[in-house]
Protein backbone atom coordinates (compact mmCIF):
# COMPACT_ATOMS: atom_id res chain seq x y z
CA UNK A 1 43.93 146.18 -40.65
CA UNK A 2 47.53 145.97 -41.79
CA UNK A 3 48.80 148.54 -39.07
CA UNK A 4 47.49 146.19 -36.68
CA UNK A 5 49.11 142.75 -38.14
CA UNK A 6 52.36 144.94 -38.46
CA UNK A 7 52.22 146.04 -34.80
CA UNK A 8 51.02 142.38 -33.82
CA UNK A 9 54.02 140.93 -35.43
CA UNK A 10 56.11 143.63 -34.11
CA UNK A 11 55.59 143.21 -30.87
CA UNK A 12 55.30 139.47 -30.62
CA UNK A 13 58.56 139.36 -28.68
CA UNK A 14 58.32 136.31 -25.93
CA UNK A 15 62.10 136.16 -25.21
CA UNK A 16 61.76 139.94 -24.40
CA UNK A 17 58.77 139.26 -22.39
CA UNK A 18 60.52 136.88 -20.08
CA UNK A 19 63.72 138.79 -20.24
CA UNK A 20 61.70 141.63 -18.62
CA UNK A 21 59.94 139.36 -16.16
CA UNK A 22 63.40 138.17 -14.98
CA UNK A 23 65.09 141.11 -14.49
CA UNK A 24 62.04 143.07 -12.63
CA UNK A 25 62.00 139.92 -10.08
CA UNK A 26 65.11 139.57 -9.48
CA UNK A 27 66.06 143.39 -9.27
CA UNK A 28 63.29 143.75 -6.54
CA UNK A 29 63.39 140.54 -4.64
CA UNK A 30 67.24 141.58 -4.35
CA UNK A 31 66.48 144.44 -2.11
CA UNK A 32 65.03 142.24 0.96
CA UNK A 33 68.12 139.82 0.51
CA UNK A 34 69.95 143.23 1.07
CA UNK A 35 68.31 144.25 3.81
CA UNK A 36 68.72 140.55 5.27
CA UNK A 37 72.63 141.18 4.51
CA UNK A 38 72.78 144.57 6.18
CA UNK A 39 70.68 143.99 9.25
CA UNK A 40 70.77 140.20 9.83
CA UNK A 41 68.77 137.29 9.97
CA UNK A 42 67.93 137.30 14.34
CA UNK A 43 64.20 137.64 13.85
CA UNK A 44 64.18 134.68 11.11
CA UNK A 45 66.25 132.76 13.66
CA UNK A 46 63.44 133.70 16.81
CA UNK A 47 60.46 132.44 14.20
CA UNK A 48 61.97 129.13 13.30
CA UNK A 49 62.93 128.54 16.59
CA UNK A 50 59.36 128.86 17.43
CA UNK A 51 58.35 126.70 15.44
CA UNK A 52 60.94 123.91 16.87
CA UNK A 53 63.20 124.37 13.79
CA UNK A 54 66.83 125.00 14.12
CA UNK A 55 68.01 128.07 13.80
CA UNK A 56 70.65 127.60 11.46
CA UNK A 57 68.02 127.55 8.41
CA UNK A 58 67.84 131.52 8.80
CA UNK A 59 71.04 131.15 6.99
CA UNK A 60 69.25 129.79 4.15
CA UNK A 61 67.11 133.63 3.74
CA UNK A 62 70.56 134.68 2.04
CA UNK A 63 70.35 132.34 -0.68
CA UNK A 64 66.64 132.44 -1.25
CA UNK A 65 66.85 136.68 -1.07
CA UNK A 66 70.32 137.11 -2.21
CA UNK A 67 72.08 134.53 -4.24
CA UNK A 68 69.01 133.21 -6.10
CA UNK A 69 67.81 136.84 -6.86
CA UNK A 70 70.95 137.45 -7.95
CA UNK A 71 71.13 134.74 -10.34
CA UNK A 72 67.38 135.44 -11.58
CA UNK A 73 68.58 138.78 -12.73
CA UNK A 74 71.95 137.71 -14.45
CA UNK A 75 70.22 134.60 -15.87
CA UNK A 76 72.71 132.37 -14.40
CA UNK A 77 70.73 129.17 -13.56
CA UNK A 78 67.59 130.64 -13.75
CA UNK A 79 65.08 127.51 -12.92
CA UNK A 80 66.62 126.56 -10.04
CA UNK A 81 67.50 130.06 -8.55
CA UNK A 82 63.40 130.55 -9.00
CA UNK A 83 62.56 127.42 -7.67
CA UNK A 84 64.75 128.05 -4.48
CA UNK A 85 63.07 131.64 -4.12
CA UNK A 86 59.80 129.87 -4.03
CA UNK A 87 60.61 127.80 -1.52
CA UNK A 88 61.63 130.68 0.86
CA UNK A 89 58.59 132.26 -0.50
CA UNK A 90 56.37 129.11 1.36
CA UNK A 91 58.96 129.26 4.10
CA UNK A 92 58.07 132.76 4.53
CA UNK A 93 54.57 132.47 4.35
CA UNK A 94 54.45 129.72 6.82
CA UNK A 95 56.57 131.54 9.64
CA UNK A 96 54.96 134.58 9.00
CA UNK A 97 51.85 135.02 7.10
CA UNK A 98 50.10 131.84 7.28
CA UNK A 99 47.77 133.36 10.07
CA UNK A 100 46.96 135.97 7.75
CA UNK A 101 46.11 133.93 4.56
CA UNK A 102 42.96 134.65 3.61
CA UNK A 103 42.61 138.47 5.54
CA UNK A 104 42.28 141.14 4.23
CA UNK A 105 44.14 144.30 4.21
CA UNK A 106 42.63 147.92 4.44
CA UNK A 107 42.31 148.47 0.66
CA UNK A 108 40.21 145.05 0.24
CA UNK A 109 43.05 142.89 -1.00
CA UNK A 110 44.66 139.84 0.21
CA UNK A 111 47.05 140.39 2.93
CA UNK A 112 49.54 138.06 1.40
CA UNK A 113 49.12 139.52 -2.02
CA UNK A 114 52.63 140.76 -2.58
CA UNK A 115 53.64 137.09 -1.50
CA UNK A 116 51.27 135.37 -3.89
CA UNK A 117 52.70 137.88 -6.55
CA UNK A 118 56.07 137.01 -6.31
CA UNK A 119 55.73 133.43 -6.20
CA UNK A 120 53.15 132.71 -9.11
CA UNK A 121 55.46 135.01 -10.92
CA UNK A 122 58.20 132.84 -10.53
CA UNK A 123 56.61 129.92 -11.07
CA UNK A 124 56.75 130.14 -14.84
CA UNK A 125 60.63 130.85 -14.64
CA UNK A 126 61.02 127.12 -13.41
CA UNK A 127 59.90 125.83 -16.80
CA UNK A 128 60.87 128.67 -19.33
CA UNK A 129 64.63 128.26 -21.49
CA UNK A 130 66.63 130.82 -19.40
CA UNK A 131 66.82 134.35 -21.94
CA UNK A 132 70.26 135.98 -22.28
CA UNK A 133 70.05 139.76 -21.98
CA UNK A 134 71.34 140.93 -25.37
C-alpha cells in the first residue's frame, strides 16, 4: 500500500495536467488556422454570406484558428484566447455542422464529435490560472 500512496502523490501533478491540455489544443487547433492562412478564407466567406452575414467575419477564422491557438499554446492570455476559439467553435458548428448535429458517422459516433471535443476541452481553460511551461 505504500507504493501506491508514493505513486499517488507522485503523480498528483494538476499544473502539469493543464500544461499538457494546453499545449495539445493549441498545437493541433493551430494546424486548421494554418491551413486557413495558406489557402484562404473564400468558402467561410460563401457560408456566411448564406446565411445573410457579412463576409468580412471570415476574417475573424484567423484569430479564432491562428492567433488564439497560438496564444493557448504559449500561455499568453490563455482564458480569453480559449474563450474566442469557442466561439468560432459555435460559429463553425452553426455554418457548417448544425445540420449534422445529432448524425451519426460510419463508426457509430457523433458526426460533430471532433467539434464537441475541442470545445468542452477548452471550456475548462476559461476558468483555470494560466500554467507557465517550465
Amino acid at each position: 500500500m505504500p507504493t501506491y500512496h508514493y505513486l499517488l502523490n507522485k503523480f498528483d501533478q494538476p499544473d502539469s495536467g493543464k500544461l499538457i491540455l494546453r499545449i495539445m489544443l493549441g498545437g493541433i487547433l493551430i494546424f486548421h488556422g494554418i491551413h486557413k492562412a495558406l489557402y484562404g478564407v473564400d468558402e467561410i466567406s460563401v457560408m456566411l454570406t448564406s446565411f445573410g452575414l457579412p463576409a468580412f467575419l471570415s476574417y475573424g477564422v484567423y484569430i479564432g484558428e491562428l492567433i488564439a491557438p497560438a496564444m493557448i499554446l504559449l500561455g499568453v492570455l490563455t482564458r480569453p484566447a480559449a474563450f474566442f476559439v469557442m466561439i468560432n467553435m459555435i460559429m463553425a458548428w452553426l455554418l457548417a455542422d448544425a445540420s449534422s448535429t445529432f448524425r451519426l458517422d460510419e463508426q457509430g459516433g457523433l458526426a460533430i464529435e471532433g467539434l464537441l471535443f475541442y470545445f468542452f476541452l477548452l471550456w475548462p481553460l476559461c476558468f483555470w490560472e494560466p500554467v507557465s511551461m517550465p
